[in-house]
C-alpha atoms as a PDB file:
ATOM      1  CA  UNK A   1       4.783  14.977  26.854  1.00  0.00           C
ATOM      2  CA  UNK A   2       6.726  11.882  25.254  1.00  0.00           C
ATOM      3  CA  UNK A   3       4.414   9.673  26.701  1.00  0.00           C
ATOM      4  CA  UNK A   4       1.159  11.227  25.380  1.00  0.00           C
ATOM      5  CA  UNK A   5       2.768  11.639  22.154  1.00  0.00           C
ATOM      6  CA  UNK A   6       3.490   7.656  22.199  1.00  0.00           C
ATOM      7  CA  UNK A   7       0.277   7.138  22.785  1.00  0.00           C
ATOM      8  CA  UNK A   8      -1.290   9.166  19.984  1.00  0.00           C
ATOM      9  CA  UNK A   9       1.936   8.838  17.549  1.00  0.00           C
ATOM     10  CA  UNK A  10       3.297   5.398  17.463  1.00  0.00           C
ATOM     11  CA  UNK A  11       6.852   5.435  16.690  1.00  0.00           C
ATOM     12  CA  UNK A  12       6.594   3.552  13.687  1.00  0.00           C
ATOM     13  CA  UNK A  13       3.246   3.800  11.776  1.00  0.00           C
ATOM     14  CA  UNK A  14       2.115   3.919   8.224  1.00  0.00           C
ATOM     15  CA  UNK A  15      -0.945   5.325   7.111  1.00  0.00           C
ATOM     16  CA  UNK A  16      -2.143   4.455   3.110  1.00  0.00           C
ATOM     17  CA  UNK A  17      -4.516   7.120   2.923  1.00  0.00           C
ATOM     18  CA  UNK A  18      -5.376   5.967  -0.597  1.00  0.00           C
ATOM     19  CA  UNK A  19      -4.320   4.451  -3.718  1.00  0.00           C
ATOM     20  CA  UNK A  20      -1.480   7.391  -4.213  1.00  0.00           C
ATOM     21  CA  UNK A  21      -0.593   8.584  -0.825  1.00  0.00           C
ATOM     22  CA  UNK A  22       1.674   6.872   1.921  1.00  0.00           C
ATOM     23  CA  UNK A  23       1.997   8.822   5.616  1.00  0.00           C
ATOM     24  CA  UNK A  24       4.369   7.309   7.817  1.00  0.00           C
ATOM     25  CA  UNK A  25       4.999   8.767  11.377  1.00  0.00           C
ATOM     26  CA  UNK A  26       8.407   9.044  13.391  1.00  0.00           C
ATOM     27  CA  UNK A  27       8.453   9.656  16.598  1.00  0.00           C
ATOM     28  CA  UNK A  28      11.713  11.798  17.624  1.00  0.00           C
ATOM     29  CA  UNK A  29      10.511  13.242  21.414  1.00  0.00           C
ATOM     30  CA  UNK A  30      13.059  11.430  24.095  1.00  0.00           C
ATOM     31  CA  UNK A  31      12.518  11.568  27.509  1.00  0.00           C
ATOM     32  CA  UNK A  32      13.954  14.879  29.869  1.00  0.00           C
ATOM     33  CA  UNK A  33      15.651  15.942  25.942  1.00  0.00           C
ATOM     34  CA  UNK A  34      14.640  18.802  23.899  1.00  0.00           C
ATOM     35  CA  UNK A  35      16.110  17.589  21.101  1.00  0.00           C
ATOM     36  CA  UNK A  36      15.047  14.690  19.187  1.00  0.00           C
ATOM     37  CA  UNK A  37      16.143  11.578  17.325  1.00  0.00           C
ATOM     38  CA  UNK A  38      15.200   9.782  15.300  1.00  0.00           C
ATOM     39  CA  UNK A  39      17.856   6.791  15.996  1.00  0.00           C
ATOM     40  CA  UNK A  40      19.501   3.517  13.676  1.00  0.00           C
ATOM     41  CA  UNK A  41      16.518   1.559  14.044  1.00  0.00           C
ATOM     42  CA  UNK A  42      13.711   3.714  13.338  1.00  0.00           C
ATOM     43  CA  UNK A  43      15.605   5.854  10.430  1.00  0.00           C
ATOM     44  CA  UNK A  44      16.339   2.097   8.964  1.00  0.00           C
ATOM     45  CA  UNK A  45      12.646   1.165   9.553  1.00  0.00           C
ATOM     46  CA  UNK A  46      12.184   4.239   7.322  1.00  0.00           C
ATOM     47  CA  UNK A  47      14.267   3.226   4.480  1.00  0.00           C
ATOM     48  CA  UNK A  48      12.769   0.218   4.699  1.00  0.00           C
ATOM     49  CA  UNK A  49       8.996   1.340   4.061  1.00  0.00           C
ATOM     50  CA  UNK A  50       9.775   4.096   1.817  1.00  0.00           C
ATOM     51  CA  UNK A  51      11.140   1.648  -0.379  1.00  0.00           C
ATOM     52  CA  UNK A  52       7.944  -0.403  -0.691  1.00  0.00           C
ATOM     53  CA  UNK A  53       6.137   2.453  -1.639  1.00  0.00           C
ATOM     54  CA  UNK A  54       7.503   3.529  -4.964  1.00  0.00           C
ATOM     55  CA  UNK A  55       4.704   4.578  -6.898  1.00  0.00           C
ATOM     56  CA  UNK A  56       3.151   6.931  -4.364  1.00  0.00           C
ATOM     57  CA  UNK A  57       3.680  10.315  -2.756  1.00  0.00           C
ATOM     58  CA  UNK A  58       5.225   9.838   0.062  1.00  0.00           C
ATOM     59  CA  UNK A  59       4.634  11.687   3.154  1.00  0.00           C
ATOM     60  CA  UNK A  60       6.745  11.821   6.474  1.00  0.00           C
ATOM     61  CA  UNK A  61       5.217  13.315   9.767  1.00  0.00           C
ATOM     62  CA  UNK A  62       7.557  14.109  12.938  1.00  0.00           C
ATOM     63  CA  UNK A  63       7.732  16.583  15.474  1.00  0.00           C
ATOM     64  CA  UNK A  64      11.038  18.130  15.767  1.00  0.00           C
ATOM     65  CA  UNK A  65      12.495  19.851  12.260  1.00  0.00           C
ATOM     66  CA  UNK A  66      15.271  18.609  10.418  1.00  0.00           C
ATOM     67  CA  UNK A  67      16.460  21.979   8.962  1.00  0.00           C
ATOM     68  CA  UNK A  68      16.956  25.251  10.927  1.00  0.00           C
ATOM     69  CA  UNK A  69      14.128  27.910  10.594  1.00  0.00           C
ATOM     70  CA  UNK A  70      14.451  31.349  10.676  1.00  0.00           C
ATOM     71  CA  UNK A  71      13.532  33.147  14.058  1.00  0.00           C
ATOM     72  CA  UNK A  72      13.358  30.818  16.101  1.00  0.00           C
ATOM     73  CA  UNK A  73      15.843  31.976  18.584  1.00  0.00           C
ATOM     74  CA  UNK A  74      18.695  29.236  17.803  1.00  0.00           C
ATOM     75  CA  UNK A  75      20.159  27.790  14.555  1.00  0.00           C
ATOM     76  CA  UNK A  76      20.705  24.297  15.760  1.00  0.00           C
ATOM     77  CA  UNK A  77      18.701  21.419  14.154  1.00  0.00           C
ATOM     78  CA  UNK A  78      16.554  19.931  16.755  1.00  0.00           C
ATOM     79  CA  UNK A  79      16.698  15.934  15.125  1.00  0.00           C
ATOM     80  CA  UNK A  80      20.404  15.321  16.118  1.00  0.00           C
ATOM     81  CA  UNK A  81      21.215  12.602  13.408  1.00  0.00           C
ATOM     82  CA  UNK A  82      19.132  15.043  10.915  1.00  0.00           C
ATOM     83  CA  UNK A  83      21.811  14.368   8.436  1.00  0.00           C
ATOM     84  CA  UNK A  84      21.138  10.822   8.491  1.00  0.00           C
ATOM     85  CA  UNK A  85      17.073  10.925   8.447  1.00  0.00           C
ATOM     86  CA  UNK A  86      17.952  13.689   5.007  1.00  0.00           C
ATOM     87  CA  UNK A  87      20.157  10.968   3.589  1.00  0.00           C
ATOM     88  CA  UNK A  88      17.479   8.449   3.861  1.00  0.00           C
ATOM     89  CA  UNK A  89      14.340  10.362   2.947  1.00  0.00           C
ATOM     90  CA  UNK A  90      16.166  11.996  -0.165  1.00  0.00           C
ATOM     91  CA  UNK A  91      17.175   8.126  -1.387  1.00  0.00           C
ATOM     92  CA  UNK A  92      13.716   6.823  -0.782  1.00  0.00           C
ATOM     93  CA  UNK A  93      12.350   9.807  -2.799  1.00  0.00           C
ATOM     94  CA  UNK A  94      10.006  11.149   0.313  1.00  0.00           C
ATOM     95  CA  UNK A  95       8.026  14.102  -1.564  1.00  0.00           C
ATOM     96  CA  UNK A  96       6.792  15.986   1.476  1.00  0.00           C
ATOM     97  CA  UNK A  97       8.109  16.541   5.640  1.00  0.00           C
ATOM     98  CA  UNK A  98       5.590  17.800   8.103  1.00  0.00           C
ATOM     99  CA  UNK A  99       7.854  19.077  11.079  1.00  0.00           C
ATOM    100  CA  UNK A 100       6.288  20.937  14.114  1.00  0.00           C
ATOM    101  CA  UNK A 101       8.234  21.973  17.406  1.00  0.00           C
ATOM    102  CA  UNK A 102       9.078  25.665  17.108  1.00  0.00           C
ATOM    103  CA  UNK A 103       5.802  26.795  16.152  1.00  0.00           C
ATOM    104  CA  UNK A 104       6.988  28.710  13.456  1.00  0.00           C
ATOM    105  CA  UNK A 105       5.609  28.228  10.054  1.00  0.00           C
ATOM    106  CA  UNK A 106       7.734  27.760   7.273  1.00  0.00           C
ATOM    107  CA  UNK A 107       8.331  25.658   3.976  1.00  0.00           C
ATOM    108  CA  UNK A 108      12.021  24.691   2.801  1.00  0.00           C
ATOM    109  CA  UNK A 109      11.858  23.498  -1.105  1.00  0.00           C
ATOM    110  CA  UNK A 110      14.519  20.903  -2.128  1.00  0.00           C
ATOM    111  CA  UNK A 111      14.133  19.907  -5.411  1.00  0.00           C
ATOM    112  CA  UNK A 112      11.169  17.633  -5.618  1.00  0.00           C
ATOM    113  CA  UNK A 113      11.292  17.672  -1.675  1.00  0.00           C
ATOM    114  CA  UNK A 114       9.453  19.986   0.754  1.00  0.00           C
ATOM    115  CA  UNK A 115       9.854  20.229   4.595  1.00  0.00           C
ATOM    116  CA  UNK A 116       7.535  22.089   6.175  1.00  0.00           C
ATOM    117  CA  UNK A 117       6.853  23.428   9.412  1.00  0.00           C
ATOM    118  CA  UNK A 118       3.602  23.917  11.221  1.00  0.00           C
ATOM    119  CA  UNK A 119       2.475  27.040  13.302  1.00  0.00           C
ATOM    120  CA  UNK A 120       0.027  26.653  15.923  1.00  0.00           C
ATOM    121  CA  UNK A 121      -3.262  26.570  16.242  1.00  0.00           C
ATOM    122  CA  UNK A 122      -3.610  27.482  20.071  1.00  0.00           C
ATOM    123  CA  UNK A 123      -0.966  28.084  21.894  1.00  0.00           C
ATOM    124  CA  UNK A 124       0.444  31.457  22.780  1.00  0.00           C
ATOM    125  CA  UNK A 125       4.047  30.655  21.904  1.00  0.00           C
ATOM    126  CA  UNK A 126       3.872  31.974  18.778  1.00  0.00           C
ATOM    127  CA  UNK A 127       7.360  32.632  16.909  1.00  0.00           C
ATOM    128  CA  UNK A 128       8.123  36.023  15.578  1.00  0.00           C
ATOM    129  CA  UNK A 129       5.010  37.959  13.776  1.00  0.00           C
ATOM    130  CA  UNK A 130       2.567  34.815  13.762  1.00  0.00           C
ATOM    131  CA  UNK A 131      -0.701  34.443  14.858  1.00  0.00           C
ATOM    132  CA  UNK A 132      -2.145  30.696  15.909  1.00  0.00           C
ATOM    133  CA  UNK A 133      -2.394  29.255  12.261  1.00  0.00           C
ATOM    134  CA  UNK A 134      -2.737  25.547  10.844  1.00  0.00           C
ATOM    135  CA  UNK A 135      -1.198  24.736   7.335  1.00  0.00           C
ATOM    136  CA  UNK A 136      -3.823  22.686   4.574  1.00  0.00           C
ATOM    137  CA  UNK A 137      -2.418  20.358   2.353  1.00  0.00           C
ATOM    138  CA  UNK A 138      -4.294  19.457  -0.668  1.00  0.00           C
ATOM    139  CA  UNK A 139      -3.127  16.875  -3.154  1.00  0.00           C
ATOM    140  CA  UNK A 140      -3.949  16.320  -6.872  1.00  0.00           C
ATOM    141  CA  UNK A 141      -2.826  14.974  -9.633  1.00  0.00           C
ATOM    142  CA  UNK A 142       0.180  13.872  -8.010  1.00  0.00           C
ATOM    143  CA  UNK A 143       0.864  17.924  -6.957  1.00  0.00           C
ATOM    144  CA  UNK A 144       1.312  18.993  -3.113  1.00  0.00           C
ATOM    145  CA  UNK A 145       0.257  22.405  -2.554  1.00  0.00           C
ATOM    146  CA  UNK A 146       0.440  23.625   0.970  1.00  0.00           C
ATOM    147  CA  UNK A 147      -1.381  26.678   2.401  1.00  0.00           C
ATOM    148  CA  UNK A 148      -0.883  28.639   5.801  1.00  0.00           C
ATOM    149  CA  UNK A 149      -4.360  29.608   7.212  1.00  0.00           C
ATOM    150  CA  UNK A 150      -4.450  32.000   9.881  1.00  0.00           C
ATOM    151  CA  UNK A 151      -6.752  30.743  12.643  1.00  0.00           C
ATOM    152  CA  UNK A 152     -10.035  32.850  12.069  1.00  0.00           C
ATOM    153  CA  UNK A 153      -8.251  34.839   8.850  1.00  0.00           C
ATOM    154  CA  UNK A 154      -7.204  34.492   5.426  1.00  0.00           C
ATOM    155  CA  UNK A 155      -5.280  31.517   3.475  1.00  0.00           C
ATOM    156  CA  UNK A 156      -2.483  31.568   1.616  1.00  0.00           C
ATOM    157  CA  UNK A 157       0.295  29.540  -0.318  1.00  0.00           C
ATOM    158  CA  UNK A 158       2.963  28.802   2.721  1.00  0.00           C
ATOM    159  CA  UNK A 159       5.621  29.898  -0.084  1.00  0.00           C
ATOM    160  CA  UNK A 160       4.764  33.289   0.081  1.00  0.00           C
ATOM    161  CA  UNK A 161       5.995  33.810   3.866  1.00  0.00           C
ATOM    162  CA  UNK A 162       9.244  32.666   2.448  1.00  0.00           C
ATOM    163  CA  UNK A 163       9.006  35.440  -0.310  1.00  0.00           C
ATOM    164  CA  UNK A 164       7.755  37.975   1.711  1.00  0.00           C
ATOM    165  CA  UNK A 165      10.460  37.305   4.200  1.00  0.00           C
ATOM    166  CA  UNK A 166      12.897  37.799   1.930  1.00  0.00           C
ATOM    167  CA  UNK A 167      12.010  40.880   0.403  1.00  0.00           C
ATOM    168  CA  UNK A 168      11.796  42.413   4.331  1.00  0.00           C
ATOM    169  CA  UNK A 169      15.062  41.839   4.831  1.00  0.00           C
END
């Protein structure tokens, strides 16, 4: 899968997608690993670009999540130098982390950062109670707001997993 994902991903690529928003891809799949990395190089090649983008949201997309997610059947981190790639996005000011892998949706808010995971939108290994969903992300006026949408049903604000979540417990 690394190699399709190279292919379609570049490990280093920065998409302006206008005058206020920056998306720059990592790739973090390794061959025969399930973990991923996102190594020196690439998480200084990160610093490096978030830096030149000051004025504008910033937007990081990789596979594998940096911060554990609720049932997902293990609490490890799947980026191994995740501490590192935090350190780095937090100092360059990164507003938003699109993170995939377990196919669990979720949103972790930090502050004026937000890591969020996707579902998925067709395969059958879903995590927990999920159906195959997507997540939209609108932005305006500067504001990210991220919605879950359940493939064929309803929308709503990815927060409100997290609340409900916590009020089933």
């Amino acid at each position: 899968g690394y190699l399709l994902f190279k292919k379609y991903f570049p490990f280093e690529t920065v998409n302006e997608l206008d005058n206020d928003v920056i998306v720059v891809t990592l790739g973090t799949a390794r061959p025969d690993r399930d973990e991923g990395e996102v190594g020196y190089r690439q998480n200084l090649w990160l610093e490096r670009t978030m830096k030149k983008y000051e004025n504008k949201i910033k937007i990081l997309a990789m596979h594998h999540h940096l911060v554990g997610i609720p049932d997902t059947g293990s609490a490890r981190v799947e980026v191994i130098d995740a501490g590192d790639v935090l350190r780095t996005i937090l100092a360059t000011k990164v507003n938003l982390v699109l993170c995939g892998h377990k196919h669990r949706p979720w949103i972790w808010n930090f502050k004026d950062l937000s890591v969020v995971n996707a579902g998925t939108t067709a395969s059958e290994r879903v995590r927990g109670l999920f159906e195959n969903t997507y997540n939209i992300i609108t932005i305006k006026n500067k504001k990210i707001q991220v919605d879950l949408k359940i493939v064929g049903g309803k929308r709503m604000p990815l927060e409100n997993i997290v609340k409900n979540y916590a009020r089933s417990e």
